[in-house]
C-alpha atoms as a PDB file:
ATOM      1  CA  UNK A   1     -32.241  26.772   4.136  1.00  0.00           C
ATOM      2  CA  UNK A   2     -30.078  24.047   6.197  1.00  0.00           C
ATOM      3  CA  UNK A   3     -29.679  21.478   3.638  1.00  0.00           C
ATOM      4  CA  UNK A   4     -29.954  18.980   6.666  1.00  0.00           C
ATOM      5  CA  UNK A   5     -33.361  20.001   7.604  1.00  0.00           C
ATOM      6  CA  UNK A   6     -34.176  20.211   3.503  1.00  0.00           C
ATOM      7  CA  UNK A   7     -33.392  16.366   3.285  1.00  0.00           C
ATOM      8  CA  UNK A   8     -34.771  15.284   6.657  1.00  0.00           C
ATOM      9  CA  UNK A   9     -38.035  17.074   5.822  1.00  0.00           C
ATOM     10  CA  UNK A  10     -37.990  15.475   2.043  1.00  0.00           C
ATOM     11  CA  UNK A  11     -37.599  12.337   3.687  1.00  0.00           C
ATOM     12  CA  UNK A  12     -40.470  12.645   6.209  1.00  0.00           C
ATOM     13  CA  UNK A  13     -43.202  14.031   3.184  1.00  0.00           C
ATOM     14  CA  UNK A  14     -41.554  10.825   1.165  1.00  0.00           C
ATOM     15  CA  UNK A  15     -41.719   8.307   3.911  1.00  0.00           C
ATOM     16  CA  UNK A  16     -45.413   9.421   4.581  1.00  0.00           C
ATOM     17  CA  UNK A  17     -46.532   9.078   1.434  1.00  0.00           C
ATOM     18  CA  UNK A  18     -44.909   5.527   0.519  1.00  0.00           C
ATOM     19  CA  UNK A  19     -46.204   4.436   3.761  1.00  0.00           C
ATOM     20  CA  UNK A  20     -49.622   6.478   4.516  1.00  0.00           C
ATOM     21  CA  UNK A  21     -50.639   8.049   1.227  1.00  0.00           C
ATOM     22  CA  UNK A  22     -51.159   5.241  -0.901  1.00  0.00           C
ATOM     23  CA  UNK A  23     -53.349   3.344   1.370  1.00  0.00           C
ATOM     24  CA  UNK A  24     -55.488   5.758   1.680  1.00  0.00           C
ATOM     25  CA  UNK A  25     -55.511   7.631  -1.720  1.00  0.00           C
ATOM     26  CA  UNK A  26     -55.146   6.596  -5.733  1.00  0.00           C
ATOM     27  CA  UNK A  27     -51.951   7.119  -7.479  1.00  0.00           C
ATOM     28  CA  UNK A  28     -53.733   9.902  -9.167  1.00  0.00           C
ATOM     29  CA  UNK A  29     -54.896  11.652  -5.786  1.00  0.00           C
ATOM     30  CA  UNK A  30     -51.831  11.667  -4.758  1.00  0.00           C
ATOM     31  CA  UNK A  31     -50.220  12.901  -8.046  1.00  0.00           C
ATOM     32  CA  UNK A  32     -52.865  16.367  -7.925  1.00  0.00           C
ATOM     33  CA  UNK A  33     -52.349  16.746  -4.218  1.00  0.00           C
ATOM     34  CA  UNK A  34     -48.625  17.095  -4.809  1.00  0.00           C
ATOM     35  CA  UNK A  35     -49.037  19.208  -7.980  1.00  0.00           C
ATOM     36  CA  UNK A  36     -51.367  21.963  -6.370  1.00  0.00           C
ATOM     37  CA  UNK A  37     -48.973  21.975  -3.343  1.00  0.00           C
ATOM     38  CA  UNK A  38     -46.020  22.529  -5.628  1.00  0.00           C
ATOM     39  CA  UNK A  39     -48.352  25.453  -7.274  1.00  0.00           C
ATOM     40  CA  UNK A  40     -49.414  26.647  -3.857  1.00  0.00           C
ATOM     41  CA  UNK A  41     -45.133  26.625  -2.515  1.00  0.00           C
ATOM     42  CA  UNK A  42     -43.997  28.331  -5.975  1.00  0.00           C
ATOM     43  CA  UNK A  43     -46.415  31.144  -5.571  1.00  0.00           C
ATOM     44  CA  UNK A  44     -45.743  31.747  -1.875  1.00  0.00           C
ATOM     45  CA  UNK A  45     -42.060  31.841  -2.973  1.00  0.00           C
ATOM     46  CA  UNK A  46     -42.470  34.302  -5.604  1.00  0.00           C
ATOM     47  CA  UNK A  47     -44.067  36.325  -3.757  1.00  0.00           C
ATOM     48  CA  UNK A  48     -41.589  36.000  -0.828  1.00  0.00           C
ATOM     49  CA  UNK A  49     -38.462  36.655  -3.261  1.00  0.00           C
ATOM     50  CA  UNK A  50     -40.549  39.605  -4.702  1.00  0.00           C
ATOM     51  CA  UNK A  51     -40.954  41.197  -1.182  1.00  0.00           C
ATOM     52  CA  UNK A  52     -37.475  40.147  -0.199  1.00  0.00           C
ATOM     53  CA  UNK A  53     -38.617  37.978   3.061  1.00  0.00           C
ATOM     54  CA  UNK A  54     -35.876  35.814   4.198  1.00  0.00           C
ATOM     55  CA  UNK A  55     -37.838  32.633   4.395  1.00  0.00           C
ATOM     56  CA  UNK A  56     -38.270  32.668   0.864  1.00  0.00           C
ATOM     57  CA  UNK A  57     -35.802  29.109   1.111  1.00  0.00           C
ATOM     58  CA  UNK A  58     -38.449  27.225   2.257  1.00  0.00           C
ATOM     59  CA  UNK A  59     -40.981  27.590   0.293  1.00  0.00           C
ATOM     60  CA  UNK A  60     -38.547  27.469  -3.381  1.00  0.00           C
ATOM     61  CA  UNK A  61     -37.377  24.225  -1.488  1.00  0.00           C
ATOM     62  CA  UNK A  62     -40.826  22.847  -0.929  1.00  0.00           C
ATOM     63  CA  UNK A  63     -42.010  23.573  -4.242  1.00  0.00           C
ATOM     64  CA  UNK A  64     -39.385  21.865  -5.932  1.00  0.00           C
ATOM     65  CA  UNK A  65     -39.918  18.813  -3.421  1.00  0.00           C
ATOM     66  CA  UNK A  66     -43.725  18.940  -4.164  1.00  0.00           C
ATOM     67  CA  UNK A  67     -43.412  19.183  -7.768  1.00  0.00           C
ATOM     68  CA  UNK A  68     -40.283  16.160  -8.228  1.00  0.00           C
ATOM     69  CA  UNK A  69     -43.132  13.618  -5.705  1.00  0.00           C
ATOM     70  CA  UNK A  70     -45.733  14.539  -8.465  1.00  0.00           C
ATOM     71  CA  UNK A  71     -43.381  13.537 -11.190  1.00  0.00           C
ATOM     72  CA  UNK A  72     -42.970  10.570  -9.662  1.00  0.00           C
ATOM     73  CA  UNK A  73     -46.706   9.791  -9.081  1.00  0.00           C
ATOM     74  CA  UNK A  74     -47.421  10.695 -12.496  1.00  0.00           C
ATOM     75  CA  UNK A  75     -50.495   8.532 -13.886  1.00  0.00           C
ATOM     76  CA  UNK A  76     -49.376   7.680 -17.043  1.00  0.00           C
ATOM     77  CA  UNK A  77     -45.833   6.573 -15.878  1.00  0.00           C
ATOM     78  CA  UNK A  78     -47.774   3.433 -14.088  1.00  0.00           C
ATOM     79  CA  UNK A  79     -49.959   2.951 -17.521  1.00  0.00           C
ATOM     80  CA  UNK A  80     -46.843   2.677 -19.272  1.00  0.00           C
ATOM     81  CA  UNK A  81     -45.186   0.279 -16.740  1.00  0.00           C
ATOM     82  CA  UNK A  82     -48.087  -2.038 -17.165  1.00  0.00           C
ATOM     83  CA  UNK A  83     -48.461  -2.094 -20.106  1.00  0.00           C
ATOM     84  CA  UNK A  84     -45.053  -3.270 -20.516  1.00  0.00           C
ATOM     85  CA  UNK A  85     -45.573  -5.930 -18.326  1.00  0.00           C
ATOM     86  CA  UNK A  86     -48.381  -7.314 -20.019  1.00  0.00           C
ATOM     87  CA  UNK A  87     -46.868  -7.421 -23.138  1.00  0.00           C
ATOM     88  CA  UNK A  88     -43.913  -9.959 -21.809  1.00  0.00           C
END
């Protein structure tokens, strides 16, 4: 895969869920939604590598993508974040 396109399509799924997402859904949505497509991409891929399909870039890029924006929307990173805050 074109690392170009990898970033430029990273950028898109991040933009659109900073700016689209999380008006519409919880933190928590979000988080599961990311973490069953990362599941989803990392099957696909395995399979694709197993069968030897070229495309098979994609979807290990996509998975990782998917899984590193459920990291970040994590629900107990924001717990901990508050809870921090309220105890200044």
């Amino acid at each position: 895969m074109e690392v170009k396109l990898a970033l430029g399509a990273g950028m898109v799924i991040i933009l659109f869920t900073m700016y689209y997402l999380e008006k519409q859904m919880e933190r928590e949505q979000i988080f599961w939604l990311f973490a069953g497509l990362g599941v989803i991409f990392g099957i696909i891929s395995v399979y694709t590598v197993a069968k030897d399909i070229l495309t098979y870039g994609y979807y290990i890029t996509f998975s990782v993508l998917f899984v590193l924006i459920a990291i970040l929307y994590y629900p107990e990173v924001e717990a901990k974040k508050e809870k921090k805050r309220e105890s200044k």
